[in-house]
Protein backbone atom coordinates (compact mmCIF):
# COMPACT_ATOMS: atom_id res chain seq x y z
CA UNK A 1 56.58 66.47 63.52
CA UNK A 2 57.83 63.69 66.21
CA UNK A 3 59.92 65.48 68.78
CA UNK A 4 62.98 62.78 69.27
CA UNK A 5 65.76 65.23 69.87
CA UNK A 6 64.62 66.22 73.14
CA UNK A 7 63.60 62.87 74.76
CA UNK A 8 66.43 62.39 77.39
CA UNK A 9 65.99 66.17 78.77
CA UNK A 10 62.05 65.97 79.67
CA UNK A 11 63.07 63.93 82.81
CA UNK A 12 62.88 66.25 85.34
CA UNK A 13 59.45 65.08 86.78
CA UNK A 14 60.69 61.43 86.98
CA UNK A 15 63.72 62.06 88.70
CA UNK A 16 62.27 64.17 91.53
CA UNK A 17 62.19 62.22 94.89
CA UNK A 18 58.53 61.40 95.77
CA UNK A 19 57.70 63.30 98.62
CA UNK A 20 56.39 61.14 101.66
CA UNK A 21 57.27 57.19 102.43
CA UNK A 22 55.06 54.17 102.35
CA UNK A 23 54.93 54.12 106.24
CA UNK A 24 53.38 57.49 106.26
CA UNK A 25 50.99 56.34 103.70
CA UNK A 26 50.34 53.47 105.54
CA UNK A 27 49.90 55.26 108.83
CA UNK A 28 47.40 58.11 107.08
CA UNK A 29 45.73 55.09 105.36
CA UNK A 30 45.28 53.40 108.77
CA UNK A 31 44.09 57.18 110.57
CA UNK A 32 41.68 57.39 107.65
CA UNK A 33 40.05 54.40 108.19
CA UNK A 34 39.89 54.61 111.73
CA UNK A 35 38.61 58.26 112.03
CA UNK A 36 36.15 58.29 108.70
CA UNK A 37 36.78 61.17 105.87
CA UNK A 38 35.57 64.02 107.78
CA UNK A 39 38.07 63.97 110.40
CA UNK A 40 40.51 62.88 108.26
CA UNK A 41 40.24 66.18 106.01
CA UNK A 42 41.03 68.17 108.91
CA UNK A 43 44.41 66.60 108.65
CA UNK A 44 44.50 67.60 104.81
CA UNK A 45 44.37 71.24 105.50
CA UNK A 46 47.53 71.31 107.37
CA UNK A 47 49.10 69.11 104.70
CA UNK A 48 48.13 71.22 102.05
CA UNK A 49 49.29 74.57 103.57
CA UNK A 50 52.86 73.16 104.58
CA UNK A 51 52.97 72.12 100.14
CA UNK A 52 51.44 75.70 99.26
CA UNK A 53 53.98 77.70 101.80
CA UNK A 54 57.26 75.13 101.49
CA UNK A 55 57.08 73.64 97.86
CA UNK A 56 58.68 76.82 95.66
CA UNK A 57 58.90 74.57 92.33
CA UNK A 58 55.51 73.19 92.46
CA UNK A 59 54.43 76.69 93.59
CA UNK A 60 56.17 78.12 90.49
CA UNK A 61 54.97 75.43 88.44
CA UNK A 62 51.03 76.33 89.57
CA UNK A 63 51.47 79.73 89.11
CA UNK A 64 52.39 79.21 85.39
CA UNK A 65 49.71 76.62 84.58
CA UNK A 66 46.96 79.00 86.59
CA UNK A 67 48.18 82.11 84.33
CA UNK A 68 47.45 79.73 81.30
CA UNK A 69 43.87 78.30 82.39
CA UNK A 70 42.88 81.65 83.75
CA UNK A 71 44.12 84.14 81.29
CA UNK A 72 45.36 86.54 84.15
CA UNK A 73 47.13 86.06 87.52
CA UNK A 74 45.68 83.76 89.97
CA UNK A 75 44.42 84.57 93.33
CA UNK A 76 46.04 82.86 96.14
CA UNK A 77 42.70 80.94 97.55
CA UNK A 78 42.93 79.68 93.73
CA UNK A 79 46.41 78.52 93.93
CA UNK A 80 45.67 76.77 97.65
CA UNK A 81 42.54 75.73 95.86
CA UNK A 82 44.23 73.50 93.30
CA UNK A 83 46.61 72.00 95.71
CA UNK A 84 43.69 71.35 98.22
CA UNK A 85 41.96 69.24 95.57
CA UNK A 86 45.62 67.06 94.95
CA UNK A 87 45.65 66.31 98.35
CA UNK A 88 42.02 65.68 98.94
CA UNK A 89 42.33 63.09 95.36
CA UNK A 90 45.40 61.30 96.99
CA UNK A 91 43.42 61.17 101.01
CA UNK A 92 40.23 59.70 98.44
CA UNK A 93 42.27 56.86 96.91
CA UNK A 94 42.48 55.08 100.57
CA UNK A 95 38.83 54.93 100.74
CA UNK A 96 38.25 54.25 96.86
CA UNK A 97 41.14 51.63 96.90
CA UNK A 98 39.58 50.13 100.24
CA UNK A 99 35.63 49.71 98.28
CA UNK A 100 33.93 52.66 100.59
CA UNK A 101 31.81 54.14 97.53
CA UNK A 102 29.69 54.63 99.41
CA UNK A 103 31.27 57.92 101.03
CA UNK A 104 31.34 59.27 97.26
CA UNK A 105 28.48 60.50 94.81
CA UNK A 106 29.43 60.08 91.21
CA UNK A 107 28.17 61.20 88.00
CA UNK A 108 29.24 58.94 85.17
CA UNK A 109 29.18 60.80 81.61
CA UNK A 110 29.43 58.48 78.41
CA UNK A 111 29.23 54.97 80.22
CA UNK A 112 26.94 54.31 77.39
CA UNK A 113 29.33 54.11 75.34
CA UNK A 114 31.58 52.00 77.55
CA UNK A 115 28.73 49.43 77.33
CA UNK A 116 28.29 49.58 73.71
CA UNK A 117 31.29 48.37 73.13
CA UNK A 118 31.24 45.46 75.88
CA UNK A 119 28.02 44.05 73.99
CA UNK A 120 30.06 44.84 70.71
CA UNK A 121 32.96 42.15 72.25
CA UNK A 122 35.87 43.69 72.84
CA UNK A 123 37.71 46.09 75.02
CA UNK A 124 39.11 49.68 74.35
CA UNK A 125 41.99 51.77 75.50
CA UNK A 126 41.55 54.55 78.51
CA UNK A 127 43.68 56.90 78.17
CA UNK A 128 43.67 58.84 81.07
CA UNK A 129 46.18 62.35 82.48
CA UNK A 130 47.07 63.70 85.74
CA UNK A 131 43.83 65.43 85.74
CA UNK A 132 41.88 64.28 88.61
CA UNK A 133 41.75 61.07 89.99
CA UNK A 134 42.42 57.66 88.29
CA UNK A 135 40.90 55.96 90.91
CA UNK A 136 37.81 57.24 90.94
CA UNK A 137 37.82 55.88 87.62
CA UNK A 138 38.86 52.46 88.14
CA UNK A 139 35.86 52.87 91.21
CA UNK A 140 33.40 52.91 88.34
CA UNK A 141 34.90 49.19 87.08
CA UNK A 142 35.15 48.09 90.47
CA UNK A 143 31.42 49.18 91.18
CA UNK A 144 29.98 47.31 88.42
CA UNK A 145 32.00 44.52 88.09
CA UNK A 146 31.39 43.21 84.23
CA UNK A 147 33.63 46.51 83.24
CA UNK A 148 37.06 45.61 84.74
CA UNK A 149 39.46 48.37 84.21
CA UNK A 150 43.00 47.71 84.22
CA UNK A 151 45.99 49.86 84.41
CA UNK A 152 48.86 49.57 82.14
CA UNK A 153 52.18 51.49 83.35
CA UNK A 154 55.92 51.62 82.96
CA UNK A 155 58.04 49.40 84.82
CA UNK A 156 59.47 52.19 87.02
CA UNK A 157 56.29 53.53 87.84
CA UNK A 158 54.60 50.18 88.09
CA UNK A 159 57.27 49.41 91.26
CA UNK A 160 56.13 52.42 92.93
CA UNK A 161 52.61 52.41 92.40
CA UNK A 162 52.67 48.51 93.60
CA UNK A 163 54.12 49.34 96.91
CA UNK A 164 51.98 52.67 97.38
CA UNK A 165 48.22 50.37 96.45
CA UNK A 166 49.67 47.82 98.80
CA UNK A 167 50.14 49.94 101.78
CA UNK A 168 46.53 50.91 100.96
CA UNK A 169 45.12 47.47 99.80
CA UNK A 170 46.70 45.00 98.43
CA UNK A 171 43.98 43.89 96.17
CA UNK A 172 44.20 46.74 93.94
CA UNK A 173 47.47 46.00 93.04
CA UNK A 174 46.24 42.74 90.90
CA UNK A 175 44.86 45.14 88.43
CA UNK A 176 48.52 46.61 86.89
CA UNK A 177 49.80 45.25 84.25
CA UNK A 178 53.88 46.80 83.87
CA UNK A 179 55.32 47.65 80.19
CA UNK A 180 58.03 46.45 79.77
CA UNK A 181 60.38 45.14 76.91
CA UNK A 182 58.98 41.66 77.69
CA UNK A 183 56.60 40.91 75.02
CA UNK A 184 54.57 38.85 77.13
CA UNK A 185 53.48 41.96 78.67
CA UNK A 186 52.01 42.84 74.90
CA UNK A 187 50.17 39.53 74.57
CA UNK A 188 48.34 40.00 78.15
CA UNK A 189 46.96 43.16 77.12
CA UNK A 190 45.87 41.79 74.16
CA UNK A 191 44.39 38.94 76.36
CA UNK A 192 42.43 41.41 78.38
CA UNK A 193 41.24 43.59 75.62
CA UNK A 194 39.67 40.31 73.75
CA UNK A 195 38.24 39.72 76.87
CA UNK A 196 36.17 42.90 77.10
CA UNK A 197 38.58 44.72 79.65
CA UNK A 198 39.44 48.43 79.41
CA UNK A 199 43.24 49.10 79.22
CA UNK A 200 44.30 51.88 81.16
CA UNK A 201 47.14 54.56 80.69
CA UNK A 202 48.22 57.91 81.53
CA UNK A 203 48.76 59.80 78.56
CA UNK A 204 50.42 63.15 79.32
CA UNK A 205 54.04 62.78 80.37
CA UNK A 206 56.90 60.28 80.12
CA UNK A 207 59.76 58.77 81.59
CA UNK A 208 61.69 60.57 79.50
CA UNK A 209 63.27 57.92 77.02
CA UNK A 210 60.13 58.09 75.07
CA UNK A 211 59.31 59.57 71.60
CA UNK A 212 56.63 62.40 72.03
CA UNK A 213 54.61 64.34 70.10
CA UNK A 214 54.41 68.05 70.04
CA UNK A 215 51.21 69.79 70.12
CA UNK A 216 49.38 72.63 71.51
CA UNK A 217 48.06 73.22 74.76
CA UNK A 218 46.66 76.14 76.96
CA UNK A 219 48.37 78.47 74.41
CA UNK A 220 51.81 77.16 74.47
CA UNK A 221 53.53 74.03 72.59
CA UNK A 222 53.68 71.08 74.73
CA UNK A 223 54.74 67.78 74.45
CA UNK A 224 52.91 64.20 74.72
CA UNK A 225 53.98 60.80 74.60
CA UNK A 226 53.67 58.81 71.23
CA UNK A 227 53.41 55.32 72.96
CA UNK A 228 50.21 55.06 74.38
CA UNK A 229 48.84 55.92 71.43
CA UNK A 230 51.01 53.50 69.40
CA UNK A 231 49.70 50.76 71.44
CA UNK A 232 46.30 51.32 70.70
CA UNK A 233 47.08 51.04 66.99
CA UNK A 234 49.15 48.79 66.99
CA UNK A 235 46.43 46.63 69.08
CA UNK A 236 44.01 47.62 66.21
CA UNK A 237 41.55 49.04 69.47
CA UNK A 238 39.49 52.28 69.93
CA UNK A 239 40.40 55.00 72.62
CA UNK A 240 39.11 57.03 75.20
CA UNK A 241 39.67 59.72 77.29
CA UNK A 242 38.58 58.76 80.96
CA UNK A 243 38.73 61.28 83.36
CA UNK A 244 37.84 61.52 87.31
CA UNK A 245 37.16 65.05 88.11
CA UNK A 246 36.78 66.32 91.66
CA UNK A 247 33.87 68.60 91.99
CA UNK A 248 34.08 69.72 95.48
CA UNK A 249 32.79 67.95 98.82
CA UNK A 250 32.63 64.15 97.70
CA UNK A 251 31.59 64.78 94.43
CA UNK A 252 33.18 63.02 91.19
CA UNK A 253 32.42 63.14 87.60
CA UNK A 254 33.89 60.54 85.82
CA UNK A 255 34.07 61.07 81.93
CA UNK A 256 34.36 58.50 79.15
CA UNK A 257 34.67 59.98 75.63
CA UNK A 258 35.69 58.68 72.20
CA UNK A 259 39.47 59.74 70.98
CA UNK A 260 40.18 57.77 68.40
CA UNK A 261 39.14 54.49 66.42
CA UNK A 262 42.37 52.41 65.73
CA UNK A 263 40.33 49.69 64.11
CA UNK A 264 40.58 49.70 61.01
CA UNK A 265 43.55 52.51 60.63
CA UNK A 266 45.93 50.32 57.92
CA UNK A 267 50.31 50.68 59.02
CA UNK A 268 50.68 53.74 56.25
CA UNK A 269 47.72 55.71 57.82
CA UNK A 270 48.80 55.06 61.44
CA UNK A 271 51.43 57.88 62.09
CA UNK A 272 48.41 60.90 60.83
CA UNK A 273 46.05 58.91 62.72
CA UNK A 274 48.20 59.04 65.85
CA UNK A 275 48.82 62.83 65.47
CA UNK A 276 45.61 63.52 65.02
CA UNK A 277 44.87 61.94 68.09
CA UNK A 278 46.90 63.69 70.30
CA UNK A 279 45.93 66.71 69.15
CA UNK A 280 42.11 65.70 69.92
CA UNK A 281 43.71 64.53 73.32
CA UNK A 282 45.31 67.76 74.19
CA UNK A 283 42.46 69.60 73.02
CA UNK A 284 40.31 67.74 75.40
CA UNK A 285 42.59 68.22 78.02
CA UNK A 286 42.59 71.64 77.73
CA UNK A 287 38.82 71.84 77.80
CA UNK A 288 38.59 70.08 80.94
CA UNK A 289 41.34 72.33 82.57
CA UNK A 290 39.39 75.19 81.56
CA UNK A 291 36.33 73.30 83.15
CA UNK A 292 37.94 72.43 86.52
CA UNK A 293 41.30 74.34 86.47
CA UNK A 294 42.02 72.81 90.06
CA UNK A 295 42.12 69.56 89.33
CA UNK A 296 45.62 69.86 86.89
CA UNK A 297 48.41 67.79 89.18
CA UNK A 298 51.43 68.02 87.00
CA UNK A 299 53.32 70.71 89.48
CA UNK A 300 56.44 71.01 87.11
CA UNK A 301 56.58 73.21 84.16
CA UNK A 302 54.73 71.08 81.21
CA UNK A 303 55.82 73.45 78.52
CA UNK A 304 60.01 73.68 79.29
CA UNK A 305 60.24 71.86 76.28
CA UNK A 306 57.64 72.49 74.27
């Protein structure tokens, strides 16, 4: 059953101050560069030990997602371990956003499929979580430039992310489109999809005015947003997961895999075919946490209202 009655009180993630400025992005983007990703994850470290010792709600919030994942209590050099690999994802995205693959060795699982459907003519829908890194993703389009990968975001989020890629690059930032109420917004998408592009999202939390869905997760009720998945069937397009996993050193594995097929789902089908999707999604999910249970970055408590 769509969970409505609860939208407005899921906003406690969006509301939180983000934690740094641009200028210290700008100046740890510039210190990156300068000093090359070895030195530079010295630096990390420190950063990550000050968020493991003087974060308490994030520190809660990993706590309760490691119990989950883990099926007992975590050790402490797993709890630093998870909040290493946020920091060493967000220290990444300088050098990913900036074109340096060449610092990074990546494993690509189910690109075939990616180019199946470019031959086929038409794009698809990525829809991605906090779960890793996007951009190591959107490295994989950049790297092989006939699969562009753009990322579709809320207005709100679309502001911030804007002004963090351009402190970083201000290329990258040419490859957001923002939802909005605008329905121009709708008909670029469509656009880009006809044009063989891969649509972008993040599919595992909301602003908070959204209708979600709730399903389980990690042996708890949890709940996902409808809309990304609404999109994609409205737009009549398939969907997959994509995933950048952080395996450790430089390492990435970025995964591709078939959701759902929106194509030919007719308007009294759609609401069971979008269930059934998230369900496949959070199941997914869940696999890949169980996988790589350091590289989960939603540090607030995902099942409050589950």
């Amino acid at each position: 059953m769509t969970d409505t009655a609860a939208r407005q009180s899921d906003t406690g993630w969006s509301q939180r101050r983000e934690r740094g400025s641009l200028l210290l992005l700008r100046l740890m983007a510039l210190f990156s560069e300068r000093t090359g990703r070895r030195a530079g994850r010295i630096v990390l470290y420190g950063i990550a030990t000050y968020f493991f010792l003087f974060a308490p709600r994030a520190r809660r919030a990993s706590l309760q997602y490691l119990r989950r994942v883990l099926g007992r209590r975590p050790r402490a050099s797993e709890r630093f371990r998870q909040v290493m690999s946020f920091a060493t994802s967000i220290h990444d995205r300088v050098y990913l956003l900036n074109g340096r693959f060449e610092l990074f060795d990546f494993e690509v699982v189910g690109e075939q499929d990616m180019h199946e459907l470019l031959r086929a003519g038409g794009g698809a829908f990525l829809l991605g979580a906090h779960l890793g890194s996007f951009e190591a993703t959107r490295a994989i389009g950049w790297r092989r430039p006939v699969t562009r990968i753009v990322m579709m975001m809320y207005e709100h989020n679309a502001r911030k992310i804007n002004a963090a890629l351009t402190a970083i690059n201000p290329a990258a930032a040419a490859d957001i489109v923002t939802l909005s109420d605008n329905p121009l917004a709708m008909l670029k998408v469509q656009d880009l999809l006809a044009e063989g592009a891969f649509v972008g999202m993040l599919a595992d939390r909301t602003p908070g005015e959204e209708p979600t869905e709730t399903v389980p997760f990690l042996g708890g009720a949890a709940r996902f947003p409808t809309g990304p998945w609404r999109i994609a069937a409205l737009l009549r397009r398939p969907a997959f997961l994509m995933l950048g996993l952080y395996l450790g050193g430089n390492r990435y594995r970025v995964v591709f895999e078939p959701l759902a097929d929106f194509t030919s789902v007719r308007r009294p089908e759609r609401e069971a075919a979008i269930r059934a999707a998230i369900v496949r999604y959070a199941a997914r999910l869940e696999h890949y946490c169980r996988e790589h249970p350091d590289n989960w970055f939603n540090f607030f408590d995902f099942w409050a209202h589950g």
